[in-house]
Protein backbone atom coordinates (compact mmCIF):
# COMPACT_ATOMS: atom_id res chain seq x y z
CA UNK A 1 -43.51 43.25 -12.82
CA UNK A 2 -40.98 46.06 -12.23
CA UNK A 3 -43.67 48.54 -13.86
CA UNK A 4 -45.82 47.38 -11.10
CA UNK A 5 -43.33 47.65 -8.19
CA UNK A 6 -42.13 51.20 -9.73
CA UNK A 7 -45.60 52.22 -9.34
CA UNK A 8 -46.27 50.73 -5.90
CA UNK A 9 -43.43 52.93 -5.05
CA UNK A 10 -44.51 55.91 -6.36
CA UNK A 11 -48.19 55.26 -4.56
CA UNK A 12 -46.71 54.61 -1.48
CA UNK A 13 -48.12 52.87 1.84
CA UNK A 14 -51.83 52.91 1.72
CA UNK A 15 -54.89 50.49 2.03
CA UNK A 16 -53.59 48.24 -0.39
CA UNK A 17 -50.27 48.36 -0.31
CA UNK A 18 -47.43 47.57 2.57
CA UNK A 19 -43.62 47.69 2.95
CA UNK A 20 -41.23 45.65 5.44
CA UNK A 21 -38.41 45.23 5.73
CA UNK A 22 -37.57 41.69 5.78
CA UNK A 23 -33.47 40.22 5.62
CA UNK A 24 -33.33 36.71 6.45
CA UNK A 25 -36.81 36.18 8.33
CA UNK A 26 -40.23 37.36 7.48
CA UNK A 27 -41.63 40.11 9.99
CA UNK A 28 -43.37 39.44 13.26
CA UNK A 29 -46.43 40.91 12.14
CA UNK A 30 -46.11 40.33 8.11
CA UNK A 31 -49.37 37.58 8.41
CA UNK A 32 -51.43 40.38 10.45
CA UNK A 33 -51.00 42.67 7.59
CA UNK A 34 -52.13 39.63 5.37
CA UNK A 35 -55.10 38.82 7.71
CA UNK A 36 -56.08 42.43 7.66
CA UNK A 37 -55.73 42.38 3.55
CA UNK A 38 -57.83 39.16 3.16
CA UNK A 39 -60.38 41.39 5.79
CA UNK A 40 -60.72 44.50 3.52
CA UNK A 41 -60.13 45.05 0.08
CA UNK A 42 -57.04 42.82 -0.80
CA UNK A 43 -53.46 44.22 -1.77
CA UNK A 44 -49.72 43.92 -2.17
CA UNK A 45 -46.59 43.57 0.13
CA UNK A 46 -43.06 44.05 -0.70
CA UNK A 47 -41.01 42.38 1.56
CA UNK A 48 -36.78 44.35 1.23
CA UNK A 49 -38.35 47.45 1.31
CA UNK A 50 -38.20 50.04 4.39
CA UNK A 51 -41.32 52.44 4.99
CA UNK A 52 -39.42 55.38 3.83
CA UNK A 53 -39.37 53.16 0.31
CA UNK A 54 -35.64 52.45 1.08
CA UNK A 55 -34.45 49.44 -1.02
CA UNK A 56 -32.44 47.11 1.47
CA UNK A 57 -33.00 43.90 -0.43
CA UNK A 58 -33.98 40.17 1.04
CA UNK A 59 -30.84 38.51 1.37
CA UNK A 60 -30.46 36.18 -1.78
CA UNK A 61 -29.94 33.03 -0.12
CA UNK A 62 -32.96 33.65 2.08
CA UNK A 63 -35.60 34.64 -0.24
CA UNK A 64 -36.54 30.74 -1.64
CA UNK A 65 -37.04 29.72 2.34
CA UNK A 66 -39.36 33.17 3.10
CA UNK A 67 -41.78 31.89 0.19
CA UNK A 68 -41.60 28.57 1.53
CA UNK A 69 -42.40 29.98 4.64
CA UNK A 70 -44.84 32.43 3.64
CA UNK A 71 -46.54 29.64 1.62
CA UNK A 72 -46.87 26.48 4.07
CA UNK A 73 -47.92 29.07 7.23
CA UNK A 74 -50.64 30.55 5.41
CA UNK A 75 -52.01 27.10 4.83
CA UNK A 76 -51.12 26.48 8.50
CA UNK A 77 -54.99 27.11 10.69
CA UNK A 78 -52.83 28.13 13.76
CA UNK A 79 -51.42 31.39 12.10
CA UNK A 80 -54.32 31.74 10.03
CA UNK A 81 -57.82 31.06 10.23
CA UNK A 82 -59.58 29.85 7.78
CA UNK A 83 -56.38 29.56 5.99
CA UNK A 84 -55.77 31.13 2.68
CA UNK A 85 -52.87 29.93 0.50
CA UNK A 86 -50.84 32.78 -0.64
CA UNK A 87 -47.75 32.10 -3.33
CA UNK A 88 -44.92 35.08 -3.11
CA UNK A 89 -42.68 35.77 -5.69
CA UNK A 90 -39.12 36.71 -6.00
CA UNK A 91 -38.40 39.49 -8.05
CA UNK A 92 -35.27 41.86 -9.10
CA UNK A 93 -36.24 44.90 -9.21
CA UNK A 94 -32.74 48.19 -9.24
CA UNK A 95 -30.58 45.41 -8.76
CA UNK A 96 -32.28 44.40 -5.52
CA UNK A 97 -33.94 40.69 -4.49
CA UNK A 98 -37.58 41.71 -3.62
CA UNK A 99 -40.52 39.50 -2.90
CA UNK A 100 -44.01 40.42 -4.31
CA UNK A 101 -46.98 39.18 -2.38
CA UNK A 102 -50.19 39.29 -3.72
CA UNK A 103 -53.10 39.21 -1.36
CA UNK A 104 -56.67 39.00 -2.79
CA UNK A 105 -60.14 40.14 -0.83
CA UNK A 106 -61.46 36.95 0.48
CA UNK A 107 -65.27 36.12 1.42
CA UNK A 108 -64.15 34.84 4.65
CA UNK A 109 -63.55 36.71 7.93
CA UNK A 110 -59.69 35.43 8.86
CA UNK A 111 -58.09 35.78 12.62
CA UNK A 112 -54.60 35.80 13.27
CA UNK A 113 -53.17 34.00 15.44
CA UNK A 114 -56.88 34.33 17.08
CA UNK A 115 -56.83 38.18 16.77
CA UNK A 116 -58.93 39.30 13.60
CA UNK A 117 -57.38 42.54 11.62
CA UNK A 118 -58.92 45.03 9.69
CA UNK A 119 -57.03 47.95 7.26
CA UNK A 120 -57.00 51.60 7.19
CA UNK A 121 -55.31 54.14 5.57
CA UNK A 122 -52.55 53.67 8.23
CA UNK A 123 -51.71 50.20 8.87
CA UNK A 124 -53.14 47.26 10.38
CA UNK A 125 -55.83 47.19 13.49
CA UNK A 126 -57.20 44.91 15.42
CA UNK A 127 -61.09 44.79 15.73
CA UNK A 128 -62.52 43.39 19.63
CA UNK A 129 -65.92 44.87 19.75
CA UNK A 130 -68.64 42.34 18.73
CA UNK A 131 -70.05 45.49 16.87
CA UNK A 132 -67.11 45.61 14.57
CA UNK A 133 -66.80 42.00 14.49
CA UNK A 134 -70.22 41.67 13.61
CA UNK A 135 -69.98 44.01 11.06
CA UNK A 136 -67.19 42.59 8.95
CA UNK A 137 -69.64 39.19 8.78
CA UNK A 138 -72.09 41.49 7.65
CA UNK A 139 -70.46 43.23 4.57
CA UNK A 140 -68.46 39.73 3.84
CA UNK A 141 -72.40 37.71 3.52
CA UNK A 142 -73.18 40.82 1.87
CA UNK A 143 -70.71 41.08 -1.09
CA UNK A 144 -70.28 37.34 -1.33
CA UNK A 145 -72.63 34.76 -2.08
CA UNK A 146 -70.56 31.81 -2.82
CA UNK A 147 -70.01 31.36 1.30
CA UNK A 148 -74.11 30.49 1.20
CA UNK A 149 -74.18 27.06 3.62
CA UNK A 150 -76.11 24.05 2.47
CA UNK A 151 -76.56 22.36 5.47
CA UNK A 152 -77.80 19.38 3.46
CA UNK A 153 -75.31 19.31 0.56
CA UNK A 154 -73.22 15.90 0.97
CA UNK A 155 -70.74 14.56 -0.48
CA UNK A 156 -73.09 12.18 -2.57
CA UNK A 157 -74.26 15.16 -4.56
CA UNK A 158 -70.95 15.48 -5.92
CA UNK A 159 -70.33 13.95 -9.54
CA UNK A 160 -68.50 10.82 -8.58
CA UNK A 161 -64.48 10.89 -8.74
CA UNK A 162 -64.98 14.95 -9.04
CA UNK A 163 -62.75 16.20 -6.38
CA UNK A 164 -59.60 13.51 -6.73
CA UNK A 165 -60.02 14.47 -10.38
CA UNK A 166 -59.34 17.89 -9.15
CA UNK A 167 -56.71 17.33 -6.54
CA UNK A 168 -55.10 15.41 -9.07
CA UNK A 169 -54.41 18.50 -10.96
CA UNK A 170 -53.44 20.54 -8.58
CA UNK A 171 -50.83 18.25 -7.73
CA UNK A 172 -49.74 17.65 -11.53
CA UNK A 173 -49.79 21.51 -11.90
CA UNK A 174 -47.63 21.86 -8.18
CA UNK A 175 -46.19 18.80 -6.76
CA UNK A 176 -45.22 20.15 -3.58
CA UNK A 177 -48.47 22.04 -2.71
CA UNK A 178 -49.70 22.39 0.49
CA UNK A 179 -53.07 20.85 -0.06
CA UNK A 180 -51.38 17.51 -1.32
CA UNK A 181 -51.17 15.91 1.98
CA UNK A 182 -54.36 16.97 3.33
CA UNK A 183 -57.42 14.83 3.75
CA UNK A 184 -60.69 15.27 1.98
CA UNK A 185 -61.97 16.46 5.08
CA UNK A 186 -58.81 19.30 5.67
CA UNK A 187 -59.34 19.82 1.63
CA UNK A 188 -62.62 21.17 2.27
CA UNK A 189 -62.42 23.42 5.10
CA UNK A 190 -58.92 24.80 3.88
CA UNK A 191 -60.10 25.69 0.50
CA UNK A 192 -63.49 27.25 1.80
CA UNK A 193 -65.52 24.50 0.34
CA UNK A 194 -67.11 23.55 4.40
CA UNK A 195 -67.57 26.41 6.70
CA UNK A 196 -69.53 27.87 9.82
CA UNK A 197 -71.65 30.49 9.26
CA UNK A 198 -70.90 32.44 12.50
CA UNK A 199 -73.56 34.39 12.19
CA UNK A 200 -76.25 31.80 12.29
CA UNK A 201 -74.29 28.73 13.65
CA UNK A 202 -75.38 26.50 10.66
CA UNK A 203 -72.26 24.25 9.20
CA UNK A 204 -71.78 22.33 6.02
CA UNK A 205 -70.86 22.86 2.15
CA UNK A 206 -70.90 26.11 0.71
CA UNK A 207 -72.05 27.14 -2.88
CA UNK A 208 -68.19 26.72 -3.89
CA UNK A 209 -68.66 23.55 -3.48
CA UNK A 210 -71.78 22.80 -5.01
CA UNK A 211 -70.76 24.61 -7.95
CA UNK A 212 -67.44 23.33 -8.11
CA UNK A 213 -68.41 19.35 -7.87
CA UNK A 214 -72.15 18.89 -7.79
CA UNK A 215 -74.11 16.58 -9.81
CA UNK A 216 -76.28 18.89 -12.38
CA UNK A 217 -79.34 17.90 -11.09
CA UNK A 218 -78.49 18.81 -7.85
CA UNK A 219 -77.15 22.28 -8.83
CA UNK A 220 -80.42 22.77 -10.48
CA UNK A 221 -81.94 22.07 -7.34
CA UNK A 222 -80.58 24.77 -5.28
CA UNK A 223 -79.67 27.04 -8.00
CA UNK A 224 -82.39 26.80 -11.10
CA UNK A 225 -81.97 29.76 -13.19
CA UNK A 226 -77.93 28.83 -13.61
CA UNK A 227 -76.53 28.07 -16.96
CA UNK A 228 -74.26 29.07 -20.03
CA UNK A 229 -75.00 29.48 -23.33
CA UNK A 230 -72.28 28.50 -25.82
CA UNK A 231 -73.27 29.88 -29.58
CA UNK A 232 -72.03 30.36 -33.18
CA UNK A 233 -73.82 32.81 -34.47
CA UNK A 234 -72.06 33.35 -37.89
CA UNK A 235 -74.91 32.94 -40.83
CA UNK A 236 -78.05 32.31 -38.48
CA UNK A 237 -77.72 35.47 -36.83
CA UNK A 238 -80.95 35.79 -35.74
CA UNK A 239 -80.75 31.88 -33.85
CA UNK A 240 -77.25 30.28 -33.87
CA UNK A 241 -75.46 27.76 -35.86
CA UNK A 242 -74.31 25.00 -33.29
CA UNK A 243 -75.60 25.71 -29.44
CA UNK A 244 -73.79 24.30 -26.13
CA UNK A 245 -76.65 24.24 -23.37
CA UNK A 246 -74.02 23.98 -20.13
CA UNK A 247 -75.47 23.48 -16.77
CA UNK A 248 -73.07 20.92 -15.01
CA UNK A 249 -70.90 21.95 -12.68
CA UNK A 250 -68.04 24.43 -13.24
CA UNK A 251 -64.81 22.18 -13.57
CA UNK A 252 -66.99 20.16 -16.83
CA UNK A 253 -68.35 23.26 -17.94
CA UNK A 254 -64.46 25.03 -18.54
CA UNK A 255 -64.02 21.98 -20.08
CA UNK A 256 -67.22 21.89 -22.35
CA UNK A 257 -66.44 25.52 -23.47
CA UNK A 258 -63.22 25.25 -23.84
CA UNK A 259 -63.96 22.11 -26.48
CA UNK A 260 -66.68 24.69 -28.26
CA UNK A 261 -63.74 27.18 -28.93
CA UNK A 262 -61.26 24.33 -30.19
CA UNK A 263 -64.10 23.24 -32.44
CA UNK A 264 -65.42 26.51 -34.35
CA UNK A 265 -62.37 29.06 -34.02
CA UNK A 266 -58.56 28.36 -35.56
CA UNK A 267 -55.28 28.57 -33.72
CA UNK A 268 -52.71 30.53 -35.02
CA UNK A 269 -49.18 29.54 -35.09
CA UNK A 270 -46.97 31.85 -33.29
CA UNK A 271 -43.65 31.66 -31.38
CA UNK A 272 -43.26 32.92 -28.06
CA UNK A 273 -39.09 32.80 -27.73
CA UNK A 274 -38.10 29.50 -29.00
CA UNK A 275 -41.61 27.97 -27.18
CA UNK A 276 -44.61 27.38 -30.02
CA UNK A 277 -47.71 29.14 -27.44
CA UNK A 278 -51.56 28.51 -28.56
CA UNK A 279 -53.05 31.95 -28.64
CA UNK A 280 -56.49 30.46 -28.79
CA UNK A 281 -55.84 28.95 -25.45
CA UNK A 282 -54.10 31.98 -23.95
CA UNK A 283 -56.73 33.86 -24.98
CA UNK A 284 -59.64 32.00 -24.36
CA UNK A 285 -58.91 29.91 -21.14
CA UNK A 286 -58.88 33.31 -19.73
CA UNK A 287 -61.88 34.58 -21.19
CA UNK A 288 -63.74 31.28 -19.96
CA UNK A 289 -62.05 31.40 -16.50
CA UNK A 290 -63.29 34.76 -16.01
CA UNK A 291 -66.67 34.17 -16.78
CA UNK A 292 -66.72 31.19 -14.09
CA UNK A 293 -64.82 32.79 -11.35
CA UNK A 294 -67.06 36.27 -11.29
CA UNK A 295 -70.34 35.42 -12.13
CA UNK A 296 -72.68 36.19 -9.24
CA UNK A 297 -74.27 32.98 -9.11
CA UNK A 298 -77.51 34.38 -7.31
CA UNK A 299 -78.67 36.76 -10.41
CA UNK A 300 -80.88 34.84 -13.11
CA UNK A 301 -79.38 36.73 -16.00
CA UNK A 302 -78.00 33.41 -17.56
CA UNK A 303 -74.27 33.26 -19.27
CA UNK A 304 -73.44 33.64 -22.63
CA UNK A 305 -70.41 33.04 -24.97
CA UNK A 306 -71.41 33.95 -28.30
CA UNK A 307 -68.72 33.30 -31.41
CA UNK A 308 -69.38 35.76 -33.80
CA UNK A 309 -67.64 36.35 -37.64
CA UNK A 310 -66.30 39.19 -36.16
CA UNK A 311 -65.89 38.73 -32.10
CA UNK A 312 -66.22 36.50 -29.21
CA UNK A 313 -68.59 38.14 -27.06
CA UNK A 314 -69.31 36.81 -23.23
CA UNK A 315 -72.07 38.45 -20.62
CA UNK A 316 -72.01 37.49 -16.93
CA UNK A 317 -74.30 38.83 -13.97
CA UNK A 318 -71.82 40.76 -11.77
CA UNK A 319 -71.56 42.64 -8.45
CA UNK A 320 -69.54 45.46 -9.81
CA UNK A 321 -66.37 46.58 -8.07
CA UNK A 322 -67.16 50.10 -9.96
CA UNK A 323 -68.93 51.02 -13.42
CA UNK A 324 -67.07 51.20 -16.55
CA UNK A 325 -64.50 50.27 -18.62
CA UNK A 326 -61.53 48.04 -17.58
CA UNK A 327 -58.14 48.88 -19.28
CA UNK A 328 -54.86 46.24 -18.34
CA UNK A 329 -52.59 49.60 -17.34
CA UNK A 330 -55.47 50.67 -14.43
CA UNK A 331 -57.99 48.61 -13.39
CA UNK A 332 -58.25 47.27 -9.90
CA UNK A 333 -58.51 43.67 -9.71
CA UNK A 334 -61.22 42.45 -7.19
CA UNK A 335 -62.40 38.85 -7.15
CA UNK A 336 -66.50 38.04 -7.06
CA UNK A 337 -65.86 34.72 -5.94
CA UNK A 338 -62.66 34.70 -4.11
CA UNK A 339 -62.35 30.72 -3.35
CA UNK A 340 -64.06 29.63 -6.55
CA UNK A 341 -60.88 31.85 -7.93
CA UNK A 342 -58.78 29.91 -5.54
CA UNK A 343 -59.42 26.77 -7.09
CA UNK A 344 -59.03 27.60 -10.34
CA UNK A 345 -55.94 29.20 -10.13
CA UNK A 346 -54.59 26.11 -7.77
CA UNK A 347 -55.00 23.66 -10.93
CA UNK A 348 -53.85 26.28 -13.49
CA UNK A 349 -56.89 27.07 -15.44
CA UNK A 350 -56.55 30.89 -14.49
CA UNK A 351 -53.94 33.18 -13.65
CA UNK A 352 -53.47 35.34 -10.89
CA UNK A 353 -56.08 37.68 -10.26
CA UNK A 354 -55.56 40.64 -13.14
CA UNK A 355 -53.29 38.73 -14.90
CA UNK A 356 -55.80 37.69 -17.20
CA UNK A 357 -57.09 40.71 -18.54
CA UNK A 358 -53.40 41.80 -19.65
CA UNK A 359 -53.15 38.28 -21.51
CA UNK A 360 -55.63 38.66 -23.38
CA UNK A 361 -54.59 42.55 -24.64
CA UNK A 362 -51.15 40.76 -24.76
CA UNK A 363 -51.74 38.24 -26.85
CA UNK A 364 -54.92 39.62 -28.93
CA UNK A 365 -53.24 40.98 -31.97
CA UNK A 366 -50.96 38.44 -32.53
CA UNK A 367 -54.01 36.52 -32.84
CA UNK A 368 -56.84 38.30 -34.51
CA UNK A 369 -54.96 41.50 -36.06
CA UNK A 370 -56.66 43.73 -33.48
CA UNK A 371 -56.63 44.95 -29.86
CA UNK A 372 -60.01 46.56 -30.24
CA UNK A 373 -60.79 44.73 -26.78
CA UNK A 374 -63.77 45.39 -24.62
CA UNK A 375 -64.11 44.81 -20.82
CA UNK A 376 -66.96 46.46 -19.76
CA UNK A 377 -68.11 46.14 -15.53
CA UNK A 378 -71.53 46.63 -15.40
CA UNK A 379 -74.42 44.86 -13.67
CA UNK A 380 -73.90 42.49 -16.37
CA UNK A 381 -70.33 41.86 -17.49
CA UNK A 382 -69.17 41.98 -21.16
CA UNK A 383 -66.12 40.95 -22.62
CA UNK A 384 -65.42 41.69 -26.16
CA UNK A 385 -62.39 40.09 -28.21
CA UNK A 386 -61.95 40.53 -31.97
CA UNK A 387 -61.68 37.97 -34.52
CA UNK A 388 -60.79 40.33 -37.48
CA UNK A 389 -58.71 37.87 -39.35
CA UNK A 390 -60.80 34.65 -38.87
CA UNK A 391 -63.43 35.17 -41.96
CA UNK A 392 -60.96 32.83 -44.08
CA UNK A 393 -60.32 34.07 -47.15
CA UNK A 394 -58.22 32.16 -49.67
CA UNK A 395 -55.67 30.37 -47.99
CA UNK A 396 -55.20 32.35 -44.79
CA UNK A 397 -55.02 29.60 -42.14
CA UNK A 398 -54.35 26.89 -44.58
CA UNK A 399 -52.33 26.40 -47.78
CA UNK A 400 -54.33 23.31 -48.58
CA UNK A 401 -56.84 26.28 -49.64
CA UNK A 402 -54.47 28.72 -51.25
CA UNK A 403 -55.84 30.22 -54.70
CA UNK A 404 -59.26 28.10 -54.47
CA UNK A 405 -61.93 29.87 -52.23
CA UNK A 406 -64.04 32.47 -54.13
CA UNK A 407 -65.08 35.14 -51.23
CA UNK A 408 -64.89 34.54 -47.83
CA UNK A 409 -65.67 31.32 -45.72
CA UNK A 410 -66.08 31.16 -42.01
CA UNK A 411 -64.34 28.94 -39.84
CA UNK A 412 -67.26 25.94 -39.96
CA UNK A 413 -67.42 26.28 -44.08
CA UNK A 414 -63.82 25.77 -44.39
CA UNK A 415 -64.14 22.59 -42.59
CA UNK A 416 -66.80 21.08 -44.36
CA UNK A 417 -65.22 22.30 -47.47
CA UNK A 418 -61.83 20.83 -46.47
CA UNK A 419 -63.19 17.33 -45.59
CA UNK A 420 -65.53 17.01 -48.75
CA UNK A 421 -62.11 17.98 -50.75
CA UNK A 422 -60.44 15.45 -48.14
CA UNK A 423 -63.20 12.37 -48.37
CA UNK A 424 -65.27 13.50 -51.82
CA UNK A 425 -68.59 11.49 -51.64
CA UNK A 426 -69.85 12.29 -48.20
CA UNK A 427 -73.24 12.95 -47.76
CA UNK A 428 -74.39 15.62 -44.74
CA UNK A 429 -75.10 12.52 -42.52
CA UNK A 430 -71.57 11.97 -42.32
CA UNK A 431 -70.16 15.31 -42.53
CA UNK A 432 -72.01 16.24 -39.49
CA UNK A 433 -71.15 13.04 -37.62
CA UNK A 434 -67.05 13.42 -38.82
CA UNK A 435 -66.82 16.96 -37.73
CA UNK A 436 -69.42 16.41 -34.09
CA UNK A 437 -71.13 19.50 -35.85
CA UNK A 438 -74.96 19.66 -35.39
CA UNK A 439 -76.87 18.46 -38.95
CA UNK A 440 -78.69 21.76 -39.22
CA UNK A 441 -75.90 23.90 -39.11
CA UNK A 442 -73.59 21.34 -41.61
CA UNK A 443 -76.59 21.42 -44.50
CA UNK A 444 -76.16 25.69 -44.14
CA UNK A 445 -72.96 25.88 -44.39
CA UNK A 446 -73.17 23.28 -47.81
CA UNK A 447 -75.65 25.98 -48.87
CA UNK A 448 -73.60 28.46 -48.98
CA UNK A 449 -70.38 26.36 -50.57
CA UNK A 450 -72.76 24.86 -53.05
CA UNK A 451 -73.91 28.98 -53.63
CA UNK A 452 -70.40 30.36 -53.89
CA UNK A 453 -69.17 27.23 -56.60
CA UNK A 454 -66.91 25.37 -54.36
CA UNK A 455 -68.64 22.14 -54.46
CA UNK A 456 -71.52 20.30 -56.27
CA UNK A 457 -74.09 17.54 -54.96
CA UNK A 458 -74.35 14.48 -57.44
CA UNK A 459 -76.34 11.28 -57.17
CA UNK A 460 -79.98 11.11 -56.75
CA UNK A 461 -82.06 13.48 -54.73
CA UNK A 462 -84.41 10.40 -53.36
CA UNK A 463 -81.32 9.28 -51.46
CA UNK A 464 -79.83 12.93 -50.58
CA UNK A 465 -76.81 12.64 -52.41
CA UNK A 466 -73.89 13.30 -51.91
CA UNK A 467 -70.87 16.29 -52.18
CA UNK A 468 -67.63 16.85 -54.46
CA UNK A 469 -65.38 20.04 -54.88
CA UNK A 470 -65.97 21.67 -58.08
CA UNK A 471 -62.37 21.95 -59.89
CA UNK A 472 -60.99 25.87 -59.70
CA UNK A 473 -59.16 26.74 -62.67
């Protein structure tokens, strides 16, 4: 963080970034410069700073009740409208109590206090003309599908128990968050899910919405050509070893892939301070998040998530931002699906926006022996994280195995070869039905076991037979 804020320094005031001064009570005009950042392109304030970048420091014992402030009025419709949650933080930064705020680009046109803002170069303006008003609807419906209205989307086409299941985490991931005291119907409209379309006067559930909590059949409906592809591809290259066919809606379908990662790919152990950390779920959840949150939704290029031997690749239909590579030290972070990102970061499945990316260089190496990471913006997004160390050779993620594999085993062969050691006398039947692995892909990998010596069928080949581990020596 103090990287960040010693290069926000060093930029200066610009489009996206502001500084104010702020002692003991936030600035008159602090949620106009958010309004105007939610309105353009997004961006930071540092609240302790002067314009000149003269540190004066928020006073200590103030800085806990400006976030709380900052926090409940931007979820407060009479500052700003729609509202947009934003969640400061206090930093230290030269020995001086700072506090960060983070505003993303939103997909909604705010007012506030019934004004609506715009940014520039050189500050905050406010826009009257209906021709600049009705531009900023414009390039918002342009860039941002996700605020499409289904005027006859109800609350019946939701999967039932859907959204308490989700406000339920929320509230287990923030107890005293804003949104816990607000009805379904507040719920909605606060967190973009129900909107007006100004620009047409039509009303009702958005594609958030339907994406977040709709039934599959119904998302199928509206939106046919959308769905994920979850593959091992590790000896079928060609096809794929076990397949995930995801088209539910977006809160199952983290869930779904984040089960096909826990079942084909190992996690390491690894100590973060005195705190045991899964990599695989550092890595991965954001990885999986990513792909959800900036898919454009309206492209038919389906999702994929492919687990190779040597990588996890994903590809996503995108809107990009700009072409080319993404590095953690200079890439601009700019949501495709600001309130679908909302969400997600609201129950704690995501970071904040950018935060991800860095997590995953962070954390990469420690996990797979590599940073070779990929990131790649294009009309269709590609991530790219190694798996260097996962084609298990003897012993490496388990001593069970240590001095008995000849060659190297991927992460599905080890676990049919440690349960036939574990249970000897299973047939593929119930190796497939012990591990949830598909039978196809269980009788390959006993091909290649049986080929490299590890294990042997016996009994009679009317009945199938069965499997034992041959003895090493």
């Amino acid at each position: 963080m103090n990287a960040n804020i010693r290069q926000l320094l060093e930029q200066g005031e610009g489009i996206s970034v502001e500084f104010k001064k702020a002692t003991n009570q936030l600035p008159d005009n602090f949620f106009e410069t958010v309004c105007s950042f939610l309105n353009r392109n997004g961006g930071t304030i540092l609240l302790g700073i002067n314009d000149d970048k003269t540190i004066e420091s928020v006073n200590p014992n103030s800085a806990e009740n400006l976030c709380r402030n900052i926090a409940n009025l931007s979820n407060n419709q009479q500052k700003l409208f729609p509202s947009f949650l934003i969640e400061p933080k206090i930093v230290e930064y030269d020995g001086k109590i700072l506090i960060h705020v983070f505003v993303p680009i939103s997909s909604q046109v705010h007012r506030c206090n019934n004004k609506i803002f715009d940014r520039s170069a050189d500050g905050d303006f406010e826009i009257k003309s209906d021709a600049q008003i009705k531009n900023l609807y414009t390039r918002k419906n342009l860039l941002y599908s996700e605020n499409t209205v289904y005027p006859f989307l109800f609350e019946s086409d939701f999967v039932p128990g859907i959204v308490e299941r989700v406000r339920k985490i929320i509230k287990i991931n923030r107890a005293n968050h804003p949104w816990n005291d607000l009805s379904n119907d507040e719920f909605y409209r606060t967190a973009g899910l129900y909107r007006k379309d100004l620009s047409s006067g039509i009303e009702g559930f958005t594609m958030t919405a339907l994406l977040m909590f709709g039934k599959e059949e119904t998302i199928q409906s509206a939106i046919p050509h959308y769905k994920i592809d979850a593959l091992l591809r590790q000896i079928d290259l060609d096809r794929y070893d076990d397949r995930e066919n995801i088209r539910c809606n977006l809160i199952d379908a983290y869930d779904k892939l984040m089960n096909f990662v826990a079942k084909h790919l190992p996690d390491k152990f690894y100590m973060e301070g005195d705190q045991r950390i899964s990599l695989r779920e550092k890595i991965f959840r954001e990885i999986i998040a990513n792909m959800l949150i900036h898919r454009e939704y309206t492209n038919a290029y389906p999702s994929t998530f492919t687990i190779y031997n040597e990588k996890v690749e994903s590809k996503n239909a995108n809107k990009p931002h700009f072409y080319g590579l993404l590095y953690p030290d200079t890439f601009q972070s700019f949501p495709k699906n600001p309130n679908i990102a909302q969400l997600f970061t609201q129950m704690g499945r995501s970071e904040e926006l950018g935060t991800g990316i860095r997590n995953v260089y962070k954390y990469s190496k420690a996990y797979s022996g590599s940073d070779k990471i990929v990131f790649s913006e294009e009309d269709i997004f590609t991530s790219n994280v190694p798996l260097e160390s996962h084609n298990l050779k003897s012993g490496e993620l388990s001593g069970e195995l240590s001095g008995e594999l000849n060659g190297e085993l991927n992460t599905g062969q080890t676990a049919v070869y440690q349960l036939i050691k574990k249970q000897e006398g299973m047939n593929a039947s119930l190796l497939s039905k012990e591990l949830k692995m598909p039978f196809s892909t269980v009788d390959k990998h006993i091909r290649v076991l049986i080929k490299k010596h590890l294990i042997e069928r016996q009994g009679s080949k009317k009945t199938g037979g069965y499997y034992i581990v041959i003895s090493q020596k």
